[in-house]
C-alpha atoms as a PDB file:
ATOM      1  CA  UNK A   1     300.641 210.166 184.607  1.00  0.00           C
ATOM      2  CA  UNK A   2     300.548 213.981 185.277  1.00  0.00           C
ATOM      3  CA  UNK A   3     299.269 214.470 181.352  1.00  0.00           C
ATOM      4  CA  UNK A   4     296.696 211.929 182.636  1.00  0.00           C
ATOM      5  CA  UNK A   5     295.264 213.826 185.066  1.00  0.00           C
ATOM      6  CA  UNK A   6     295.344 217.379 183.054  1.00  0.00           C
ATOM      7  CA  UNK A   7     293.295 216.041 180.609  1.00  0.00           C
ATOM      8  CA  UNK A   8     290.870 214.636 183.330  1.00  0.00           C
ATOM      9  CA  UNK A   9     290.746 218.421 185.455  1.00  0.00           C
ATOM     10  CA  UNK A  10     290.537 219.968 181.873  1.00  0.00           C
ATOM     11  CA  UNK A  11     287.865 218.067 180.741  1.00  0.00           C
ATOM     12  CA  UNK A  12     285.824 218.935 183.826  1.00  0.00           C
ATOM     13  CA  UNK A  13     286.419 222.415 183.160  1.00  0.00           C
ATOM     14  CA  UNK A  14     285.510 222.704 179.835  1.00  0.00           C
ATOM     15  CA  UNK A  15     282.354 220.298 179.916  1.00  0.00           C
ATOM     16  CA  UNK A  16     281.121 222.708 182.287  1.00  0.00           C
ATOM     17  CA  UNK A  17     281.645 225.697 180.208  1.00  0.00           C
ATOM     18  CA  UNK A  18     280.272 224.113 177.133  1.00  0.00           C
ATOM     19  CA  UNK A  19     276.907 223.078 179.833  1.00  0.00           C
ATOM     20  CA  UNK A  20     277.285 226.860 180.300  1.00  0.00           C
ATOM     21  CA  UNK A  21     276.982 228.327 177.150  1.00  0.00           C
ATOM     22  CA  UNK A  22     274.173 225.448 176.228  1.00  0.00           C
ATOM     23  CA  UNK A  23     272.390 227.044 179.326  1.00  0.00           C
ATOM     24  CA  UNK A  24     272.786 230.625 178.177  1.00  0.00           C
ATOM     25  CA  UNK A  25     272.258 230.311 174.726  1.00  0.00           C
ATOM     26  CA  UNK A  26     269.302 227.795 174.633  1.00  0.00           C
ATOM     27  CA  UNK A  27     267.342 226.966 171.299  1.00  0.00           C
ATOM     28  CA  UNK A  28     264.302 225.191 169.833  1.00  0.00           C
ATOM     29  CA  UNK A  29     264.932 222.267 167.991  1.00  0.00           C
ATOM     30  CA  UNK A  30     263.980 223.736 164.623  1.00  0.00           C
ATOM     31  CA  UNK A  31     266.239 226.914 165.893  1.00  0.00           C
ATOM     32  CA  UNK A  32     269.796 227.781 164.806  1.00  0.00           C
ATOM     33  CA  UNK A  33     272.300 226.166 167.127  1.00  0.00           C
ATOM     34  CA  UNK A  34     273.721 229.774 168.001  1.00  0.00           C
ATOM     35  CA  UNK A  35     275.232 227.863 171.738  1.00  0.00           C
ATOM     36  CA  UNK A  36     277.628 225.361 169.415  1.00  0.00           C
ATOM     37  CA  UNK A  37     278.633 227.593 166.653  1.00  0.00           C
ATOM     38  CA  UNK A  38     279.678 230.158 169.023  1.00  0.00           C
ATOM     39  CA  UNK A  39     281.180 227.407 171.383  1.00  0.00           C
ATOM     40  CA  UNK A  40     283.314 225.462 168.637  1.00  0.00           C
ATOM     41  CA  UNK A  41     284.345 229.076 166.592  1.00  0.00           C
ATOM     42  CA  UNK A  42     285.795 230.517 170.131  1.00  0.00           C
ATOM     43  CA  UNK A  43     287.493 226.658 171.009  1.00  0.00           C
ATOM     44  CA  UNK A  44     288.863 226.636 167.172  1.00  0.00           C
ATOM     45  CA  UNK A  45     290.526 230.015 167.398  1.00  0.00           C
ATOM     46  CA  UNK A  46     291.838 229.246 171.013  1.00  0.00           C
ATOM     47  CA  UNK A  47     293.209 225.956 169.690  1.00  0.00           C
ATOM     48  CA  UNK A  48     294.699 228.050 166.715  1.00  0.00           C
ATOM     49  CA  UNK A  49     295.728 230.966 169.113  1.00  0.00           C
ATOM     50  CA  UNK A  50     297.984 228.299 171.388  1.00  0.00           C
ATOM     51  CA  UNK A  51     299.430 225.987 168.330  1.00  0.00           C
ATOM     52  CA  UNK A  52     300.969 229.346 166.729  1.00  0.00           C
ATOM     53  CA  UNK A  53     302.089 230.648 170.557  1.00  0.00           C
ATOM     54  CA  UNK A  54     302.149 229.031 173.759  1.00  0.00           C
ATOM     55  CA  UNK A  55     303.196 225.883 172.299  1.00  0.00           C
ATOM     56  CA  UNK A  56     305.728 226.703 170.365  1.00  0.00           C
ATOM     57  CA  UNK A  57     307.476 227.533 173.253  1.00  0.00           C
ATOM     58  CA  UNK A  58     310.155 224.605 174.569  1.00  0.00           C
ATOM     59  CA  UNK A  59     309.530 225.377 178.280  1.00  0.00           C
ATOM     60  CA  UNK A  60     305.920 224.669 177.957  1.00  0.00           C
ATOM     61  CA  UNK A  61     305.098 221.344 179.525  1.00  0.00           C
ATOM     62  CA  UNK A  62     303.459 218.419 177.554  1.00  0.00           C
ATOM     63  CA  UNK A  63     300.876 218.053 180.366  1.00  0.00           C
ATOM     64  CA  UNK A  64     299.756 221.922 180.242  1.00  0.00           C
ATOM     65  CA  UNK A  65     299.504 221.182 176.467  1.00  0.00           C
ATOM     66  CA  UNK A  66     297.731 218.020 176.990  1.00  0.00           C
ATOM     67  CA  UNK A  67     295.182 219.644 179.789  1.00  0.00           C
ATOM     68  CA  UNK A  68     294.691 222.421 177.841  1.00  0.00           C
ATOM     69  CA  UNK A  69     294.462 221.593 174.222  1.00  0.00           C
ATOM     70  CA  UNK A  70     292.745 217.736 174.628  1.00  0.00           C
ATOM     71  CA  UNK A  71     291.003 218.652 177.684  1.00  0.00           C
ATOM     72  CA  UNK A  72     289.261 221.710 177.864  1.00  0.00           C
ATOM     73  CA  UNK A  73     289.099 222.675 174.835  1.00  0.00           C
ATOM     74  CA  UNK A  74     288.576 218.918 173.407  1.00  0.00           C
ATOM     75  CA  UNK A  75     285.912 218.382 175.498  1.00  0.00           C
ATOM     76  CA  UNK A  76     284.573 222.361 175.332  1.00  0.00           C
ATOM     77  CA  UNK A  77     284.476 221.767 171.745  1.00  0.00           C
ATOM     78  CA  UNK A  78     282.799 218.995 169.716  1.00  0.00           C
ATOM     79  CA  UNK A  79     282.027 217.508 166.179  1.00  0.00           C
ATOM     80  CA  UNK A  80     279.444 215.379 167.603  1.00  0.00           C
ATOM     81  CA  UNK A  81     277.218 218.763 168.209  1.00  0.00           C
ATOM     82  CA  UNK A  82     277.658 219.864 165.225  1.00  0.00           C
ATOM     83  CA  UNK A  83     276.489 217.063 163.983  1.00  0.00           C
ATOM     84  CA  UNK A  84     273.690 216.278 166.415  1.00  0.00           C
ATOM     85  CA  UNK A  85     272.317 220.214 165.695  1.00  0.00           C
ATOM     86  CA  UNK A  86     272.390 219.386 161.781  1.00  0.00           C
ATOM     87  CA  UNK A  87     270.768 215.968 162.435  1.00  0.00           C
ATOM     88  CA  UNK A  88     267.854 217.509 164.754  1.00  0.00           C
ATOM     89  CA  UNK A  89     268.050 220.604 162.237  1.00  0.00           C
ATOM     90  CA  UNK A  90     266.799 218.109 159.451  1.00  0.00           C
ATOM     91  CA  UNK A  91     264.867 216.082 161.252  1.00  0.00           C
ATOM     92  CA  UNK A  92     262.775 219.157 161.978  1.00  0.00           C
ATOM     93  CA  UNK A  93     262.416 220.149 157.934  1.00  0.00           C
ATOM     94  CA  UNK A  94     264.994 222.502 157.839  1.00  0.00           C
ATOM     95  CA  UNK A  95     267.178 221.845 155.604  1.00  0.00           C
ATOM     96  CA  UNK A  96     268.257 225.574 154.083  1.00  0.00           C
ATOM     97  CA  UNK A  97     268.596 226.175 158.449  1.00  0.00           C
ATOM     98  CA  UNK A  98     271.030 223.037 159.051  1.00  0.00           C
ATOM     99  CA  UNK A  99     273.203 223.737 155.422  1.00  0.00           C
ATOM    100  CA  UNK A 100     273.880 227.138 156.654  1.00  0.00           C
ATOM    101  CA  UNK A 101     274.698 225.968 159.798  1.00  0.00           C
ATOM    102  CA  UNK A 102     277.546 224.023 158.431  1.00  0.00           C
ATOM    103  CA  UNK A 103     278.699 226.745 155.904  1.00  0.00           C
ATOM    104  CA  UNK A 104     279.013 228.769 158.626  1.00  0.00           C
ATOM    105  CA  UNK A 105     280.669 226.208 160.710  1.00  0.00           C
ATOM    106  CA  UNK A 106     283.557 225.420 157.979  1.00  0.00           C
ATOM    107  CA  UNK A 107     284.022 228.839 156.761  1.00  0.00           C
ATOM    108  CA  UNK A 108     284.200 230.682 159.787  1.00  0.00           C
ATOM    109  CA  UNK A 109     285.804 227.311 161.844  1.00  0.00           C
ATOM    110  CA  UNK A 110     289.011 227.766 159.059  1.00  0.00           C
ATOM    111  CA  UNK A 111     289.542 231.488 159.323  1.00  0.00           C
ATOM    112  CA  UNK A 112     289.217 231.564 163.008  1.00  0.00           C
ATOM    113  CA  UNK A 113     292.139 228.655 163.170  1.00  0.00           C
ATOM    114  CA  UNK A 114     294.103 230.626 160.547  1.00  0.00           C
ATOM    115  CA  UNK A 115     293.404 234.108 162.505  1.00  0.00           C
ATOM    116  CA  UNK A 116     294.361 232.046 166.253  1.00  0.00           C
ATOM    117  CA  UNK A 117     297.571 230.769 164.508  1.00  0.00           C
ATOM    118  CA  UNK A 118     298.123 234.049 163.277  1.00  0.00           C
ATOM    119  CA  UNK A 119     298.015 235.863 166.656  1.00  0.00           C
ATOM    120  CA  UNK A 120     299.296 233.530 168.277  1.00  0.00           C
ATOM    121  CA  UNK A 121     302.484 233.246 167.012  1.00  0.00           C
ATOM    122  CA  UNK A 122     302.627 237.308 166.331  1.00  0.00           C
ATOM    123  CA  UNK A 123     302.183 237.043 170.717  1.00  0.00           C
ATOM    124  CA  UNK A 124     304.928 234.544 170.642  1.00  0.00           C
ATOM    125  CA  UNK A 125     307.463 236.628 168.497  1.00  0.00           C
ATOM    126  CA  UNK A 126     307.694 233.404 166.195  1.00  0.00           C
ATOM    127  CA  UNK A 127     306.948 233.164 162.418  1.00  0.00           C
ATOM    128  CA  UNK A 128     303.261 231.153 161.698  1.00  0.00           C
ATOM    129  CA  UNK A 129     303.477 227.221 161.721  1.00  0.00           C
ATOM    130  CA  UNK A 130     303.120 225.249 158.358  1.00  0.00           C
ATOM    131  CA  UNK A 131     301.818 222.479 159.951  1.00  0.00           C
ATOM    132  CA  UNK A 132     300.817 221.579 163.667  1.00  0.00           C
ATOM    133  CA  UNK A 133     302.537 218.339 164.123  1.00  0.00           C
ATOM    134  CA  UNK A 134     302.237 216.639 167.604  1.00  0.00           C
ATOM    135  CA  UNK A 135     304.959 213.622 168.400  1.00  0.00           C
ATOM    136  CA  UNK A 136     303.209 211.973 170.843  1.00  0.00           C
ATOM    137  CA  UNK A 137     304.483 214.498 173.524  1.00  0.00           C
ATOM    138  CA  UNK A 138     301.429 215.143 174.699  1.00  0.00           C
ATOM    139  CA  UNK A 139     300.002 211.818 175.945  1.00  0.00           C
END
């Protein structure tokens, strides 16, 4: 139950930052989506940054993981922006706008995950992970 309820609290938290950045960062339709790129690059290299460290770690508790990983930064981040911003971006007639949005997106979305696993398990003292597996611990 207790992985339950960290996802729950995390997903408060990190709705509210993402309603945060969307507040501080605002943009016109027909305007680069500068609030989601910046939100889902920071979530993808935090994601990265705890796979290679923190949860590597035995001690660390499949609800933390859960709370952390699924919650805030599941509900921080989202595909469904990115693809909302690229609908709206070609709705509007930009088209060259909304394709390098998602360049952007991919390209910089894959290094930042490489770079987060990177220093994350350089923190941890532990070699990179080849893969990210996840056996169900979590929920």
């Amino acid at each position: 139950m207790l992985p339950y309820l960290a996802v729950f609290a995390g997903g408060l938290i990190g709705t509210g930052l993402r309603f945060a950045a969307d507040v501080a960062l605002p943009h016109p339709d027909d305007g680069f989506p500068w609030s989601t790129l910046i939100v889902n690059l920071a979530g993808t290299f935090a994601l990265g940054w705890l796979a290679g460290g923190l949860w590597t770690r035995p001690s660390t508790p499949a609800w933390l993981k859960a709370g952390i990983g699924s919650g805030v930064i599941g509900s921080f981040t989202t595909l469904s922006a990115v693809m909302a911003s690229l609908t709206i971006l070609g709705r509007e007639g930009e088209a060259a706008l909304a394709a390098l949005y998602l360049a952007v997106s991919l390209v910089a979305g894959l290094a930042l995950a490489v770079g987060g696993l990177k220093v994350g398990s350089s923190l941890a003292n532990r070699p990179m992970p080849t893969e990210v597996t996840d056996d169900g611990a979590t929920l």
